[in-house]
N, C-alpha and C. Protein backbone atom coordinates (compact mmCIF):
# COMPACT_ATOMS: atom_id res chain seq x y z
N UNK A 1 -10.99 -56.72 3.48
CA UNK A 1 -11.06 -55.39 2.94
C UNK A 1 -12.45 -54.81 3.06
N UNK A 2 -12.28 -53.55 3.37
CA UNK A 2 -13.88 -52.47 3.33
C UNK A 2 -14.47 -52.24 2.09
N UNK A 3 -15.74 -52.28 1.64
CA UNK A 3 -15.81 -52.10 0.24
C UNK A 3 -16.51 -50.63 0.56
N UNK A 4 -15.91 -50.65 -0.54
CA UNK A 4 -15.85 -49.11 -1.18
C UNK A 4 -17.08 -48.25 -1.62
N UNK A 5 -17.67 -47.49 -1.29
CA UNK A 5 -18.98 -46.99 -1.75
C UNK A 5 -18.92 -46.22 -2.69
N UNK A 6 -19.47 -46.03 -3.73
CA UNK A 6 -19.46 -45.43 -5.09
C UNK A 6 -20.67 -44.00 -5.41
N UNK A 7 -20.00 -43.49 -5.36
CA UNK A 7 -21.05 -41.74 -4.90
C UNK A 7 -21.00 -41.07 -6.09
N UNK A 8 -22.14 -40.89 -7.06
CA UNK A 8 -22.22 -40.32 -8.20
C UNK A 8 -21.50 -39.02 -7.98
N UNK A 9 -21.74 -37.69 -8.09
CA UNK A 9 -21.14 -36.39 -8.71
C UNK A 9 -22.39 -35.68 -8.78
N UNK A 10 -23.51 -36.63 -9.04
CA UNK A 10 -24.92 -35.62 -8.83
C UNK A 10 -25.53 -35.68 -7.45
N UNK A 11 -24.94 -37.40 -7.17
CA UNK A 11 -25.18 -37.15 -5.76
C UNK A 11 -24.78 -35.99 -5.24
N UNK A 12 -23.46 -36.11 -4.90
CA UNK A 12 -22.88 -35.17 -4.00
C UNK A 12 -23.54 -33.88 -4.05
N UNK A 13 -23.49 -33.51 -5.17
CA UNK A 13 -23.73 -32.03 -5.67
C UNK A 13 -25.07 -31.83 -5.32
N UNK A 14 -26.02 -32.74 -5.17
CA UNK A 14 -27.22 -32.79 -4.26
C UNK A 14 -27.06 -32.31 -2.79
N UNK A 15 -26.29 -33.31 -2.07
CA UNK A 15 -26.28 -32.77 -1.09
C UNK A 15 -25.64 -31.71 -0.56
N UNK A 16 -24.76 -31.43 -1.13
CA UNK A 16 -23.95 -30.19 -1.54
C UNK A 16 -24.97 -28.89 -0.95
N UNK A 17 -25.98 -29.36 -2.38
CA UNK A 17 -27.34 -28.22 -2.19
C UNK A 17 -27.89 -27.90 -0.88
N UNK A 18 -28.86 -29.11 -0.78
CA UNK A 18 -29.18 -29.70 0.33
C UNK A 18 -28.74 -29.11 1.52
N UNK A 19 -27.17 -29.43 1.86
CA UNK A 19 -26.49 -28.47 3.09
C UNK A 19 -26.64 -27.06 3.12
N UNK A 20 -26.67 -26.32 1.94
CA UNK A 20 -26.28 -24.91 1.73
C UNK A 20 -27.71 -24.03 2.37
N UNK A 21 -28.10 -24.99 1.53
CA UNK A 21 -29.88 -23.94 1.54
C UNK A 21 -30.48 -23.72 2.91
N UNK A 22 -30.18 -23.76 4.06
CA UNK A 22 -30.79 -23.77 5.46
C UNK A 22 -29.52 -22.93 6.01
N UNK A 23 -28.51 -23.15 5.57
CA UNK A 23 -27.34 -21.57 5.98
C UNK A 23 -27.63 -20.38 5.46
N UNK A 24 -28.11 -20.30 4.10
CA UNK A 24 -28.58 -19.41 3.39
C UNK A 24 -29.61 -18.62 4.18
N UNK A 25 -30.83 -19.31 4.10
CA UNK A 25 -31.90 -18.67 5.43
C UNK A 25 -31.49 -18.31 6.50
N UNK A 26 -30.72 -19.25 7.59
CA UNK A 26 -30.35 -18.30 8.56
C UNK A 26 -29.07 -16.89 8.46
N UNK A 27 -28.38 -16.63 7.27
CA UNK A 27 -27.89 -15.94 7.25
C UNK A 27 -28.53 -14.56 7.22
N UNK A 28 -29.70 -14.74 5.82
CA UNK A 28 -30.50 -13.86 5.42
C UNK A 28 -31.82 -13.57 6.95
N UNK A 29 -32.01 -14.28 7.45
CA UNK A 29 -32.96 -14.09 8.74
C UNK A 29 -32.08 -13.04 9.93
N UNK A 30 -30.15 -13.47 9.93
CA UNK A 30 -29.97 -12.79 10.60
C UNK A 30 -29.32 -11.29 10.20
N UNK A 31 -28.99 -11.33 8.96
CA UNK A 31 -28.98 -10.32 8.67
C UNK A 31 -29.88 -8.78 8.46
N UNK A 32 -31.17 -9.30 8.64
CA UNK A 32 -32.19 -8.60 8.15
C UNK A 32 -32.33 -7.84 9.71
N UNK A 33 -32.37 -8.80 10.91
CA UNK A 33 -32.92 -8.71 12.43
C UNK A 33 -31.74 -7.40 12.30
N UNK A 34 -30.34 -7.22 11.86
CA UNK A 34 -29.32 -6.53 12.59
C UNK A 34 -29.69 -5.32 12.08
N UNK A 35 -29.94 -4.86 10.40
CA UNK A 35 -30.15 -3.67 10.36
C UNK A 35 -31.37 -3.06 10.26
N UNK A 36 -31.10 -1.86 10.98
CA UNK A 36 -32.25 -1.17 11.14
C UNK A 36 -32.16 0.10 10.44
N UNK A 37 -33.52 0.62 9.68
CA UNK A 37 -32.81 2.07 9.26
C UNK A 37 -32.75 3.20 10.17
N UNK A 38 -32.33 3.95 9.84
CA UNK A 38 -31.86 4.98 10.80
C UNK A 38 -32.49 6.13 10.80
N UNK A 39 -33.64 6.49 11.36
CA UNK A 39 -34.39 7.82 10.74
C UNK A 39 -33.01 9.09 11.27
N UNK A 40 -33.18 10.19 9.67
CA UNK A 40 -32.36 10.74 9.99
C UNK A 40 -32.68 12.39 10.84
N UNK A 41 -31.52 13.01 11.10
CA UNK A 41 -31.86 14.01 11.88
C UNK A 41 -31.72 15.56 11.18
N UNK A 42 -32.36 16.09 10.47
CA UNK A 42 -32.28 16.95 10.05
C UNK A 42 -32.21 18.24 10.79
N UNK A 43 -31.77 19.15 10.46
CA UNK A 43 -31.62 20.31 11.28
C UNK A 43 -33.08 20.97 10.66
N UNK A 44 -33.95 21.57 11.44
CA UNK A 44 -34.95 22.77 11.39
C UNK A 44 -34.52 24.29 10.86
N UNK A 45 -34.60 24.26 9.83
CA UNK A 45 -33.75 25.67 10.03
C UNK A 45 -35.47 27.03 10.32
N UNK A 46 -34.52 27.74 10.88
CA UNK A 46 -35.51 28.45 11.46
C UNK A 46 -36.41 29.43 10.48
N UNK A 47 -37.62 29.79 11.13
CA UNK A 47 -38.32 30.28 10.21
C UNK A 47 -37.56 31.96 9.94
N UNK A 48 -37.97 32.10 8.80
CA UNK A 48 -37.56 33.73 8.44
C UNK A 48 -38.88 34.74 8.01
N UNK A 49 -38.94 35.50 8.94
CA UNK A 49 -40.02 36.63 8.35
C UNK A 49 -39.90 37.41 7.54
N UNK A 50 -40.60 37.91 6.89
CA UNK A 50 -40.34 39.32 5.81
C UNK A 50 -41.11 39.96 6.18
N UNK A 51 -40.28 41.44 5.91
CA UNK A 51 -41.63 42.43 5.84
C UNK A 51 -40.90 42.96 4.28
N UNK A 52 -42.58 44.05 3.79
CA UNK A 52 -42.44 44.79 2.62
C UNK A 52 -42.18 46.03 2.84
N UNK A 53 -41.37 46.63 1.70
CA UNK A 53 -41.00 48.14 1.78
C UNK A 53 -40.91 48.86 0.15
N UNK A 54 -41.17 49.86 -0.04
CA UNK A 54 -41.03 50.48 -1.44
C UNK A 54 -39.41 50.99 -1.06
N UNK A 55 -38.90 50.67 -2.19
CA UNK A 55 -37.17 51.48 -2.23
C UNK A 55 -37.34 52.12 -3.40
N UNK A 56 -37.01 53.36 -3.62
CA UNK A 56 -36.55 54.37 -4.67
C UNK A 56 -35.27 54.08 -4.80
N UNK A 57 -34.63 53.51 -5.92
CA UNK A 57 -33.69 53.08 -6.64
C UNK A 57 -32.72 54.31 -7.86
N UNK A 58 -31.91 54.15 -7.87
CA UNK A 58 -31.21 54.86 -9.22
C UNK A 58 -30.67 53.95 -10.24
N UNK A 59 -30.25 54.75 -11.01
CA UNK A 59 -30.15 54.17 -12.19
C UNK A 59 -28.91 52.90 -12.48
N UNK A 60 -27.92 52.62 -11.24
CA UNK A 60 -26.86 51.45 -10.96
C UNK A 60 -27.52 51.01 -10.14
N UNK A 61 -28.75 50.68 -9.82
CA UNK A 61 -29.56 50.26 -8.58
C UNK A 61 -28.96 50.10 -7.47
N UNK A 62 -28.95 51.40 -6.69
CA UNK A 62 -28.39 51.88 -6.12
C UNK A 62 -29.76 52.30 -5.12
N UNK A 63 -29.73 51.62 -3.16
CA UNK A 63 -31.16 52.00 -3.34
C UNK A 63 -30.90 53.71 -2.31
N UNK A 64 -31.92 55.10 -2.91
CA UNK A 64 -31.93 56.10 -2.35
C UNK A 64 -32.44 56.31 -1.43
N UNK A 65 -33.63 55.14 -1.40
CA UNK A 65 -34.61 55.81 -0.31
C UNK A 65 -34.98 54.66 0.20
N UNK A 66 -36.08 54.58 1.36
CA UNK A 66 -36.96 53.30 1.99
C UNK A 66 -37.98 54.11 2.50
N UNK A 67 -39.06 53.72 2.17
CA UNK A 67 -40.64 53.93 2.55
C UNK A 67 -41.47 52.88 3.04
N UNK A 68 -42.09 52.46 3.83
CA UNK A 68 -43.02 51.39 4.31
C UNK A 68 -43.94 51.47 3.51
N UNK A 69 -44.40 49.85 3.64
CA UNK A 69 -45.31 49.49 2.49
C UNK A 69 -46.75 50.88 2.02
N UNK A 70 -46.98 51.59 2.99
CA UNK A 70 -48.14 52.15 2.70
C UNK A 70 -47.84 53.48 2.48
N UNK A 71 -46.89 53.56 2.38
CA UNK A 71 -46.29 55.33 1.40
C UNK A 71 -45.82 54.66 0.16
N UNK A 72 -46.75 54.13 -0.55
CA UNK A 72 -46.42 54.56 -2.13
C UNK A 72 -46.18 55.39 -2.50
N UNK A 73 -47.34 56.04 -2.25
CA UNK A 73 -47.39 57.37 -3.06
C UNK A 73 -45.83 58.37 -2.65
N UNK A 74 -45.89 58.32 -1.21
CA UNK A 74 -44.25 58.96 -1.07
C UNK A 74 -43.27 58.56 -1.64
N UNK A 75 -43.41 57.66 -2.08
CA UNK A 75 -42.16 56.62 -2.70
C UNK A 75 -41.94 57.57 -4.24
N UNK A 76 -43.07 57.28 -4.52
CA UNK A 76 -42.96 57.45 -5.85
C UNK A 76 -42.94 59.72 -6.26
N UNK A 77 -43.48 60.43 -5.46
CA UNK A 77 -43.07 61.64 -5.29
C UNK A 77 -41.55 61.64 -5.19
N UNK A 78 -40.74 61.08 -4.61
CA UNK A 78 -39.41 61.03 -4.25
C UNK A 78 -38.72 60.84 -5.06
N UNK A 79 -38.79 59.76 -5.93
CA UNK A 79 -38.58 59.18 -7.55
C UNK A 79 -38.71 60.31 -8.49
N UNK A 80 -39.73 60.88 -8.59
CA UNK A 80 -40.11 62.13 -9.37
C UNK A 80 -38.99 63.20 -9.42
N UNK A 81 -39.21 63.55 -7.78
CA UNK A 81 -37.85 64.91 -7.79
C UNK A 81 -36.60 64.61 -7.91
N UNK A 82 -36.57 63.39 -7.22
CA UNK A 82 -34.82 62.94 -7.61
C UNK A 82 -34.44 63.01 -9.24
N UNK A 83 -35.67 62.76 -10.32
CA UNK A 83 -35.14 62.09 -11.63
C UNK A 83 -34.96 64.06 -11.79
N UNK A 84 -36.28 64.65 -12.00
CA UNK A 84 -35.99 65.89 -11.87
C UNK A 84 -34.30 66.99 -11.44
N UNK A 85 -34.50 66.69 -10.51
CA UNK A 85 -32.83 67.01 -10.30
C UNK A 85 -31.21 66.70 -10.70
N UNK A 86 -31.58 65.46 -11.04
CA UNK A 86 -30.77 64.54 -11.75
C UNK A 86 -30.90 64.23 -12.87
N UNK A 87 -29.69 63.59 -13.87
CA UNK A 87 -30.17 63.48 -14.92
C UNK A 87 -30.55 61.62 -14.91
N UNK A 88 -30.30 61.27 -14.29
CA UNK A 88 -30.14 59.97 -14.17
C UNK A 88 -31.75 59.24 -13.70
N UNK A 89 -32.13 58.22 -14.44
CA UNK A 89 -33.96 57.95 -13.97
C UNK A 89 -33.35 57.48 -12.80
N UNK A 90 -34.52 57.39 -11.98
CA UNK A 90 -34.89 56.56 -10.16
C UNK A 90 -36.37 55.97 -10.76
N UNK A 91 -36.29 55.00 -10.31
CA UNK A 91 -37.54 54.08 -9.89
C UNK A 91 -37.66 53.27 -8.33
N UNK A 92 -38.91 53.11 -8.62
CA UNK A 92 -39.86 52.58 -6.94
C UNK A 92 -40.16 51.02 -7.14
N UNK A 93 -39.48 49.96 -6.24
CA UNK A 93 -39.45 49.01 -6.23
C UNK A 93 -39.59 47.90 -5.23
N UNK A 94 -40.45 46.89 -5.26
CA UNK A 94 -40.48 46.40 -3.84
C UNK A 94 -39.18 45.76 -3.28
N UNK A 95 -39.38 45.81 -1.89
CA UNK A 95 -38.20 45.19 -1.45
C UNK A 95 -38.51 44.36 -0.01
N UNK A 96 -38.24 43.24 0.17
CA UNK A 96 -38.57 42.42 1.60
C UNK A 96 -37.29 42.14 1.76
N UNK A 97 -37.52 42.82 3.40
CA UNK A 97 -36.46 42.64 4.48
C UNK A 97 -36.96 41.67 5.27
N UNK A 98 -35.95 41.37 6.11
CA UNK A 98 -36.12 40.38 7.24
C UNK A 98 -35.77 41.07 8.42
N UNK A 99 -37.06 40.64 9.26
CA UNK A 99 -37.51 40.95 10.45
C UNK A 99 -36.57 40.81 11.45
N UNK A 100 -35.75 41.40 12.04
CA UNK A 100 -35.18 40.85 13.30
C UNK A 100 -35.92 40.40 15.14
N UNK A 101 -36.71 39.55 14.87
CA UNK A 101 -37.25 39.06 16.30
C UNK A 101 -36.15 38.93 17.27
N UNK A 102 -37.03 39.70 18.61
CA UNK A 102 -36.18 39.46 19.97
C UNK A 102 -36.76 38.72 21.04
């Protein structure tokens, strides 16, 4: 008869360990090599210009008029006669449009 070898339970569970721990590393070594991050691709959105303008407004802001930035003063004469004529106030207010480039 073969005699029988007698293997604790801590043994085993030793080597148990033992085996695991060097799969562990190469798993984690190859997992790491596969991903890569991904720089992402954002869209640019394009630039937008403004320009400034005075608008003479009514009283549902409602706009009456448009003057370029450097007729205030017209802006606001305009405002004057309109409220004048009307019973309803007008006011002068900035306003930025966007530029249409060609």
């Amino acid at each position: 008869m073969m005699a029988r070898k007698t293997v604790s339970i801590k043994g085993k569970r030793a080597e148990a360990d033992a085996a695991a721990k060097p799969k562990k590393k190469k798993k984690k070594a190859v997992a790491s090599t596969t991903k890569t991050k991904r720089k992402s691709r954002k869209k640019v959105a394009p630039e937008v210009r403004l320009k400034a303008f005075w608008g003479v407004f009514n009283q549902s802001l409602k706009r009456v008029a448009l003057y370029e930035y450097s007729q205030r003063r017209q802006a606001d004469k305009k405002a004057e006669e309109l409220q004048e004529k009307q019973t309803s106030p007008h006011f002068v207010q900035l306003v930025k449009e966007v530029i249409q480039e060609e």
